[in-house]
C-alpha atoms as a PDB file:
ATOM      1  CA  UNK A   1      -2.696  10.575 -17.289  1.00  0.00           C
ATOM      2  CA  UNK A   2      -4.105  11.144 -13.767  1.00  0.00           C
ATOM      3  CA  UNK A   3      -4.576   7.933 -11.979  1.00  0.00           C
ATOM      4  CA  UNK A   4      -8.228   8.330 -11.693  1.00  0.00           C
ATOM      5  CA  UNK A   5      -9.177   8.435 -15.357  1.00  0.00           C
ATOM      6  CA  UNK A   6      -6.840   4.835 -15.971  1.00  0.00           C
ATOM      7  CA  UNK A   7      -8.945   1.875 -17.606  1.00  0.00           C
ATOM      8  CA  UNK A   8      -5.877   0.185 -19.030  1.00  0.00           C
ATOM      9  CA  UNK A   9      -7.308  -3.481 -17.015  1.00  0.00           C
ATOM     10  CA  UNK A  10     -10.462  -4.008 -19.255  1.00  0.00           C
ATOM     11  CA  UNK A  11     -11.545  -6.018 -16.289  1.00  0.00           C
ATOM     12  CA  UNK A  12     -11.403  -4.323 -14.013  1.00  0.00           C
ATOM     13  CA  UNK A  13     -12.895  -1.007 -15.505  1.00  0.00           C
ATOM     14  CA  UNK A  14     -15.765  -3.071 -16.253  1.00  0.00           C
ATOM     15  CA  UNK A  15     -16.291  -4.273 -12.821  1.00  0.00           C
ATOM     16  CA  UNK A  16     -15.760  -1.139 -10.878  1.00  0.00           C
ATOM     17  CA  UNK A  17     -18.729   0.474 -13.124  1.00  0.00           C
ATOM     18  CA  UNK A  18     -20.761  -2.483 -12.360  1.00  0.00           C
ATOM     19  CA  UNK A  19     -20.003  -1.154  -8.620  1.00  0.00           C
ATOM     20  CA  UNK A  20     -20.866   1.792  -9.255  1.00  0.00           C
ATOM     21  CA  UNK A  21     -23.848   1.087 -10.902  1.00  0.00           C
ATOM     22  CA  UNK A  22     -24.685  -0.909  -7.316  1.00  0.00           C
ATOM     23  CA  UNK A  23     -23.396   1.801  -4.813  1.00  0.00           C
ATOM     24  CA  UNK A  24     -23.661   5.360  -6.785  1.00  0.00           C
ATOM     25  CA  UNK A  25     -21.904   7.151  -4.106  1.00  0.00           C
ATOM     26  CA  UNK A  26     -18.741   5.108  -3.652  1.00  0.00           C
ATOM     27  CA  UNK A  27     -15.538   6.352  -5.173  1.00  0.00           C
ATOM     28  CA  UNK A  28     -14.872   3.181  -7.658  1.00  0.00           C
ATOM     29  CA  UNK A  29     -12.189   4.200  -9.614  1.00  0.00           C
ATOM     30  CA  UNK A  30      -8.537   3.526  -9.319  1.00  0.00           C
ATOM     31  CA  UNK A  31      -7.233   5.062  -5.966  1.00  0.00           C
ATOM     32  CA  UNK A  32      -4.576   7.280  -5.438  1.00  0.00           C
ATOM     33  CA  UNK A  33      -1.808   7.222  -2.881  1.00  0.00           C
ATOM     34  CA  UNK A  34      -2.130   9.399   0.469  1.00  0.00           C
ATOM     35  CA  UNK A  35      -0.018  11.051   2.718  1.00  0.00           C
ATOM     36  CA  UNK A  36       3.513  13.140   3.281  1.00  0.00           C
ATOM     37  CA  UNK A  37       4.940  13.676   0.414  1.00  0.00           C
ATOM     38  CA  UNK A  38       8.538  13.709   1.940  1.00  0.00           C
ATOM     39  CA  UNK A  39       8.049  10.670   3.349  1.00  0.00           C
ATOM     40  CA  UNK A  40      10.752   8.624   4.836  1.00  0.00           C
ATOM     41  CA  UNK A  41       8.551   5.612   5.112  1.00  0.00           C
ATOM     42  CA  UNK A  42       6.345   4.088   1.995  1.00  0.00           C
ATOM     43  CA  UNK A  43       3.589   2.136   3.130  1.00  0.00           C
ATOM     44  CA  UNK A  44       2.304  -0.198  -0.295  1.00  0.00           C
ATOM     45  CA  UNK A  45      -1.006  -2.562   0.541  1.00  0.00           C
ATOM     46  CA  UNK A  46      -2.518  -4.996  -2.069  1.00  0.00           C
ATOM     47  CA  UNK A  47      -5.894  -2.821  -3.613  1.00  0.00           C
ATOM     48  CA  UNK A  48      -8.344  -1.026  -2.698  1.00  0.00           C
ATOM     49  CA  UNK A  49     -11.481  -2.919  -0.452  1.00  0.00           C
ATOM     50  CA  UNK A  50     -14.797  -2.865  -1.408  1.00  0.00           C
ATOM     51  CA  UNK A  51     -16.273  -0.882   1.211  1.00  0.00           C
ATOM     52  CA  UNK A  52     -12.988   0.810   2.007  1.00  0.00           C
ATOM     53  CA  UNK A  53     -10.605   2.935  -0.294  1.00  0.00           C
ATOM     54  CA  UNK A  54     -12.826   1.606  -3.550  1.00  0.00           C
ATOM     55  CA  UNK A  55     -16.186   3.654  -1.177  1.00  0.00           C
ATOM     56  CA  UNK A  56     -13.651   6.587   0.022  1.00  0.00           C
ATOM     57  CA  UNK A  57     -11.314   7.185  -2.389  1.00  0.00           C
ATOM     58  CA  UNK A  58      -8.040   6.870   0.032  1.00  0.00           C
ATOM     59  CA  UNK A  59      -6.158   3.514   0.923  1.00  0.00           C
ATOM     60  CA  UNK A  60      -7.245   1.667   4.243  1.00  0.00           C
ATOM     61  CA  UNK A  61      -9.815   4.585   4.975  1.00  0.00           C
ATOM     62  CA  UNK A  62     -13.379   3.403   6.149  1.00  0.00           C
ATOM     63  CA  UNK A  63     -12.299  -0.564   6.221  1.00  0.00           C
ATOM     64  CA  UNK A  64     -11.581  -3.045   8.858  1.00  0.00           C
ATOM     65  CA  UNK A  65      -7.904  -3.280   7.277  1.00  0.00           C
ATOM     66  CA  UNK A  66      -7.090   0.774   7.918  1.00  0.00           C
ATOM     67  CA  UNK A  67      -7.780   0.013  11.824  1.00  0.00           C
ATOM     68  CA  UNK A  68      -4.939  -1.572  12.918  1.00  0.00           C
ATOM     69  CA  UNK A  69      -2.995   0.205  10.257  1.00  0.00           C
ATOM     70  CA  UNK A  70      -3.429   3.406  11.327  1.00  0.00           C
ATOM     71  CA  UNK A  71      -4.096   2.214  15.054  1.00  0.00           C
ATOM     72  CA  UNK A  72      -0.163   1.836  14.350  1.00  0.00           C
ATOM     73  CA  UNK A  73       0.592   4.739  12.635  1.00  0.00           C
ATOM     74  CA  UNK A  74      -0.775   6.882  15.197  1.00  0.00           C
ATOM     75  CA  UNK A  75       0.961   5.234  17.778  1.00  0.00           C
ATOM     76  CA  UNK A  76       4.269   5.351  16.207  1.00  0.00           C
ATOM     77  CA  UNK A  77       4.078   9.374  15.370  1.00  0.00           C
ATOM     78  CA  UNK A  78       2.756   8.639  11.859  1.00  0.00           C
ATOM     79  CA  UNK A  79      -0.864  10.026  11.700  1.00  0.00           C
ATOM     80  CA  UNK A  80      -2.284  13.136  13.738  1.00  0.00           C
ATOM     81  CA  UNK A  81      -5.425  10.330  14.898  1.00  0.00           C
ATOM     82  CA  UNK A  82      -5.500   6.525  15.327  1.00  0.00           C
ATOM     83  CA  UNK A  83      -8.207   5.698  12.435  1.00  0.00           C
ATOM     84  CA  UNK A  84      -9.712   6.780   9.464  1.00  0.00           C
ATOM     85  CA  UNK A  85     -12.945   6.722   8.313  1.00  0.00           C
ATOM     86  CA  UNK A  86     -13.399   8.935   5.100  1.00  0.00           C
ATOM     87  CA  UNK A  87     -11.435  10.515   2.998  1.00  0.00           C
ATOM     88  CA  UNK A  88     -12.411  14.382   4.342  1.00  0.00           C
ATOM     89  CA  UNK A  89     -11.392  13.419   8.134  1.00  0.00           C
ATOM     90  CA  UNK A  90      -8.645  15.849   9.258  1.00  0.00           C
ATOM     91  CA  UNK A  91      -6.107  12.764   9.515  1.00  0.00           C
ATOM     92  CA  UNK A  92      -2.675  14.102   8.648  1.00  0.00           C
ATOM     93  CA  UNK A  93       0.099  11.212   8.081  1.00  0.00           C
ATOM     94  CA  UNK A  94       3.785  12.356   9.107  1.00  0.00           C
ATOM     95  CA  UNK A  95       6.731  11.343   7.154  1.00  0.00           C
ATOM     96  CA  UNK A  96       4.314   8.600   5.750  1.00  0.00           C
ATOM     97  CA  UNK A  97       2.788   7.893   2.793  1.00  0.00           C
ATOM     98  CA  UNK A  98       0.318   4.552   1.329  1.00  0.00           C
ATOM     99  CA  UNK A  99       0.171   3.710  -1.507  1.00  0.00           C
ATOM    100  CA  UNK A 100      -1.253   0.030  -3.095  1.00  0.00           C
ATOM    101  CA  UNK A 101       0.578  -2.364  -5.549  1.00  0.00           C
ATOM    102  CA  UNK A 102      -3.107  -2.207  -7.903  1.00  0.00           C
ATOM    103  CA  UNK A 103      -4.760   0.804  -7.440  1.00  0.00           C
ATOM    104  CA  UNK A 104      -8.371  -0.633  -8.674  1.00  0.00           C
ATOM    105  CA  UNK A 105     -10.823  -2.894  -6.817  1.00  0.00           C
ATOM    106  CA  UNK A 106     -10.230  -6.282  -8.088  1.00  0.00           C
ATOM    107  CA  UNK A 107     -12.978  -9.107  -8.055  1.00  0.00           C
ATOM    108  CA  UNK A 108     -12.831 -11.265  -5.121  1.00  0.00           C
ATOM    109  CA  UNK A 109     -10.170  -8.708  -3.893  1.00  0.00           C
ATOM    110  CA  UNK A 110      -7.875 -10.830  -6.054  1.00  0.00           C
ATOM    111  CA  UNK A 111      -6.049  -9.210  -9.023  1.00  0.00           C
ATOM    112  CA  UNK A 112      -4.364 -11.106 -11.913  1.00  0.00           C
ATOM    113  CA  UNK A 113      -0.672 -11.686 -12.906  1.00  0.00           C
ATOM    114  CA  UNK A 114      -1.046  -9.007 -15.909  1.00  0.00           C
ATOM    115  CA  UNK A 115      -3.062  -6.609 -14.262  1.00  0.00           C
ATOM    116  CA  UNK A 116      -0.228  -5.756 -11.293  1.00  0.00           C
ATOM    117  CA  UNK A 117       1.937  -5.921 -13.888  1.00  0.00           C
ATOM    118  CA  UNK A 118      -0.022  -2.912 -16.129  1.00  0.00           C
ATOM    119  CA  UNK A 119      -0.222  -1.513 -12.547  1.00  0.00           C
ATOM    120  CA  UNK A 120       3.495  -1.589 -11.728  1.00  0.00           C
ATOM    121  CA  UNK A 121       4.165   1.847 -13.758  1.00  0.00           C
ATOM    122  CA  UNK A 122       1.972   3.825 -11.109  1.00  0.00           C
ATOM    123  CA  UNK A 123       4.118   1.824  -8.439  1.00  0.00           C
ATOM    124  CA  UNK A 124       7.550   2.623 -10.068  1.00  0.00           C
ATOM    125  CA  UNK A 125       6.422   6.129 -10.660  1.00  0.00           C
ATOM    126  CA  UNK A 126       5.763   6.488  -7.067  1.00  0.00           C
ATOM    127  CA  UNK A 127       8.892   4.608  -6.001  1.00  0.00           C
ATOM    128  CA  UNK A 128      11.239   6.774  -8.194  1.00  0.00           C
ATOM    129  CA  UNK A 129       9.345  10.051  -6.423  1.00  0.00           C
ATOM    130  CA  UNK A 130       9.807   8.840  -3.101  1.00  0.00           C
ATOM    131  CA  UNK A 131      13.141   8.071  -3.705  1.00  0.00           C
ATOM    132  CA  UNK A 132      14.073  10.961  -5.236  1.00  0.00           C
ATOM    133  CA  UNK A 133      12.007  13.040  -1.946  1.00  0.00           C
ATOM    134  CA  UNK A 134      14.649  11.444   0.687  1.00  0.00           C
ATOM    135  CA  UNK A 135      12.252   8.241   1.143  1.00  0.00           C
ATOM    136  CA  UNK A 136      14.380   5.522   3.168  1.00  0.00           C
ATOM    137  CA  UNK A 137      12.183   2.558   4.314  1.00  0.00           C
ATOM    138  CA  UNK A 138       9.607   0.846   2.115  1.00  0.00           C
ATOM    139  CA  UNK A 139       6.794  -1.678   4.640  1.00  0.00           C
ATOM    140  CA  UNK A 140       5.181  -4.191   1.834  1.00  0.00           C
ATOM    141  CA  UNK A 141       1.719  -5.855   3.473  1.00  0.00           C
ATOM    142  CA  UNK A 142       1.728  -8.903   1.919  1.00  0.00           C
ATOM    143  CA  UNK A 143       3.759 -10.949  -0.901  1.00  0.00           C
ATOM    144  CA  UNK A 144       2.570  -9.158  -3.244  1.00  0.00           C
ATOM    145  CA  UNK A 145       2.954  -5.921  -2.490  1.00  0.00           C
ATOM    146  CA  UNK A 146       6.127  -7.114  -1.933  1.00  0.00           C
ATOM    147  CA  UNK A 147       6.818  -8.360  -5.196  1.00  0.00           C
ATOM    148  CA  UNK A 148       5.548  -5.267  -6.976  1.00  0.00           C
ATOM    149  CA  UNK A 149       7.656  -2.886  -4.977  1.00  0.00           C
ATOM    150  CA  UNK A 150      10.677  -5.672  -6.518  1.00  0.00           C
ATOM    151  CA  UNK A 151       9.075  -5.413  -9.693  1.00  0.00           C
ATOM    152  CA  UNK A 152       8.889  -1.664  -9.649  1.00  0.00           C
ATOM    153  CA  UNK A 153      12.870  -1.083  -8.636  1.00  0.00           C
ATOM    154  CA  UNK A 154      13.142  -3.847 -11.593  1.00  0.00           C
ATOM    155  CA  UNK A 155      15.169  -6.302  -9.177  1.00  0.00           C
ATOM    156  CA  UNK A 156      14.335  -9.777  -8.845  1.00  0.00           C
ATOM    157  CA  UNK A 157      11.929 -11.407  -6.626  1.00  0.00           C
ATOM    158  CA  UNK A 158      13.998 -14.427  -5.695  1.00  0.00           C
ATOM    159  CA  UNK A 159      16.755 -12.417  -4.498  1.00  0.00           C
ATOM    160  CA  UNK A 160      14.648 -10.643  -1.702  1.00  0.00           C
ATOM    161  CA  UNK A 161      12.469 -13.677  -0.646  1.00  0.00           C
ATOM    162  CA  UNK A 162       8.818 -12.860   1.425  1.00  0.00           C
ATOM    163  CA  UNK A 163       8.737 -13.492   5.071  1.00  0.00           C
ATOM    164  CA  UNK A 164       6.873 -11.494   7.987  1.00  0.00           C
ATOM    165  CA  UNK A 165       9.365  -9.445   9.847  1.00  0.00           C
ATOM    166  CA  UNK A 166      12.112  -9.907   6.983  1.00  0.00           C
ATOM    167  CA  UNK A 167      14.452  -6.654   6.247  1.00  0.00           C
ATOM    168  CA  UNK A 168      15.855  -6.216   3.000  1.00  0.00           C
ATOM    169  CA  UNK A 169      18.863  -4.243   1.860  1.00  0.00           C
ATOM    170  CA  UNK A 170      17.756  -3.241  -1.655  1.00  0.00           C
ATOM    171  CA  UNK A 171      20.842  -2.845  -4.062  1.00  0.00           C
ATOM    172  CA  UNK A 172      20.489  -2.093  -7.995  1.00  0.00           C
ATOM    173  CA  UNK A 173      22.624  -0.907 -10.741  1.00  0.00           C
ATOM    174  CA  UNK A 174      20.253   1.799 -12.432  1.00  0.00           C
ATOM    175  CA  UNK A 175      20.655   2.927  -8.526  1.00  0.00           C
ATOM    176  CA  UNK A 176      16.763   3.877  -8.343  1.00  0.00           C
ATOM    177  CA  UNK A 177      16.156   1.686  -5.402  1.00  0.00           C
ATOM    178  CA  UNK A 178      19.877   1.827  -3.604  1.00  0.00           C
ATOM    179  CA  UNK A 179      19.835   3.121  -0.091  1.00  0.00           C
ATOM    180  CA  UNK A 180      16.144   1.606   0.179  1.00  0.00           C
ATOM    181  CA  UNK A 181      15.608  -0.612   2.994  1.00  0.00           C
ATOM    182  CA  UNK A 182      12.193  -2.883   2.104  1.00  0.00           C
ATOM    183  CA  UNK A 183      10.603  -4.372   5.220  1.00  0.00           C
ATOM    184  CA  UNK A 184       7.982  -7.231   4.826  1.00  0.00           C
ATOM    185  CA  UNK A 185       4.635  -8.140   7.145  1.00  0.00           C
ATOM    186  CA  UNK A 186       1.850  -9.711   6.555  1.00  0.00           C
ATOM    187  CA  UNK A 187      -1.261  -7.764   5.889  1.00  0.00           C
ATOM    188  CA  UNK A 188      -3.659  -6.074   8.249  1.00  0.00           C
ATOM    189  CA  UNK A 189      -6.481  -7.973   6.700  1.00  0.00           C
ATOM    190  CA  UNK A 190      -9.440  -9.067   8.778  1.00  0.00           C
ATOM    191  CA  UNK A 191      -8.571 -12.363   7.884  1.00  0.00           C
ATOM    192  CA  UNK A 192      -4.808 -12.019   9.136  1.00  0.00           C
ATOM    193  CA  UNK A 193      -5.885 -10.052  12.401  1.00  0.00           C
ATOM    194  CA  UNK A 194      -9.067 -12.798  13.473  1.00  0.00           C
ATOM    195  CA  UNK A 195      -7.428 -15.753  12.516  1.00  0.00           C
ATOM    196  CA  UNK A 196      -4.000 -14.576  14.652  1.00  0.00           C
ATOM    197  CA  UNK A 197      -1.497 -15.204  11.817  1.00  0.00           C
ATOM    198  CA  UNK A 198      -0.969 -11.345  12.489  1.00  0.00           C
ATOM    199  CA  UNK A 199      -1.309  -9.765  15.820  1.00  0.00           C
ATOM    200  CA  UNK A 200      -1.335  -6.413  17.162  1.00  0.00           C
ATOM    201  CA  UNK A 201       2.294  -7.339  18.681  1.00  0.00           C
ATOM    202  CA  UNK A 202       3.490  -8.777  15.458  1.00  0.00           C
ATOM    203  CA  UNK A 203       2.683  -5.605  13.248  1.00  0.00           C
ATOM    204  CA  UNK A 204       3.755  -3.724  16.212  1.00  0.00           C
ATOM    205  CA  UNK A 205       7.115  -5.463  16.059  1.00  0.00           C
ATOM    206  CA  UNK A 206       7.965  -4.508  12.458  1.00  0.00           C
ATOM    207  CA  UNK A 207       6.962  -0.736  13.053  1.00  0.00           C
ATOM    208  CA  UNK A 208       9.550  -0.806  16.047  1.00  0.00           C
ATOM    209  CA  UNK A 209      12.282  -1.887  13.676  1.00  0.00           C
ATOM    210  CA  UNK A 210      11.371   0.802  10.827  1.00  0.00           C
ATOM    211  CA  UNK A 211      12.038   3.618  13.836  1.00  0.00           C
ATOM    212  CA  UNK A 212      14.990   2.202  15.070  1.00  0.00           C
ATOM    213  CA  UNK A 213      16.585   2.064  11.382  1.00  0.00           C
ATOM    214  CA  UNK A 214      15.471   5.765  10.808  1.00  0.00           C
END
């Protein structure tokens, strides 16, 4: 099934056609992940934002969370240009690739226990791929992303706890997710970024240690 035609999550099926009923010319339906696909480094966000990837139809692009992130990405030898603002900008990522744990706009931005869960199959899918392409370094924004990347490699959560700035050695018998390093940070929201609990220097921070580890 291509990602794009999924309406497993009743709710939120019906909510992005309500949406679209509002804004007839935004993307609203499940998004897609973007980018190399030989990446070395996974980026996985939360969901799509209103006005963002659920209007453009690629993660972070045209939202206040995409600025710092691919402020970053640029600045790190990631992307060919430091933001994104629609899905048919020449942006190029490079040896990166972003992805989100639920790939539908959820109500209030918040989506439910069972509907990451459905998600998690498009996550796994894109885990084993990634894997299986040379991918090395997974960066989870937020806990959870980071506990659908967990749930995805089917290891446990409270083995590989959430912290900003945490690195974790990821180790598993079915051997899908050995050699994977997962990094954690919190996400480039405009809540994080305004209220200071992330900073530029922060975010920075983490990026430094995924290039050093390459």
């Amino acid at each position: 099934m291509n990602i794009s035609d999924c309406k497993q999550c009743t709710r939120l099926s019906c909510f992005l056609q309500s949406v679209k009923s509002q804004y007839p010319d935004y993307h609203a339906l499940p998004v897609g992940a973007f980018g190399d696909a030989a990446a070395k480094l996974l980026i996985v966000g939360l969901a799509p934002g209103m006005h963002g990837a659920n209007r453009t139809g690629r993660p972070f692009t045209g939202d206040y969370a995409g600025i710092l992130l691919y402020k970053t990405l640029h600045q790190y030898g990631f992307a060919t240009r430091p933001e994104s603002v629609a899905a048919t900008d020449d942006l190029q990522l490079i040896g990166c690739r972003i992805t989100n744990a639920v790939k539908c706009l959820p109500p209030d931005n918040k989506p439910i226990p069972k509907e990451i869960k459905q998600c998690n199959r498009y996550l796994a899918t894109e885990l084993d791929q990634f894997v299986h392409n040379g991918g090395t370094a997974v960066l989870a924004l937020g806990t959870i992303a980071h506990q659908a990347v967990l749930m995805g490699l089917q290891l446990k959560a409270k083995d590989y706890p959430f912290a900003h700035g945490a690195v974790h050695q990821l180790n598993q018998n079915n051997q899908i997710g050995n050699g994977l390093r997962l990094y954690d940070s919190y996400h480039c929201s405009r809540y994080n970024t305004q209220t200071k609990r992330l900073t530029t220097e922060m975010f920075e921070q983490v990026f430094t240690r995924i290039v050093a580890d390459f």
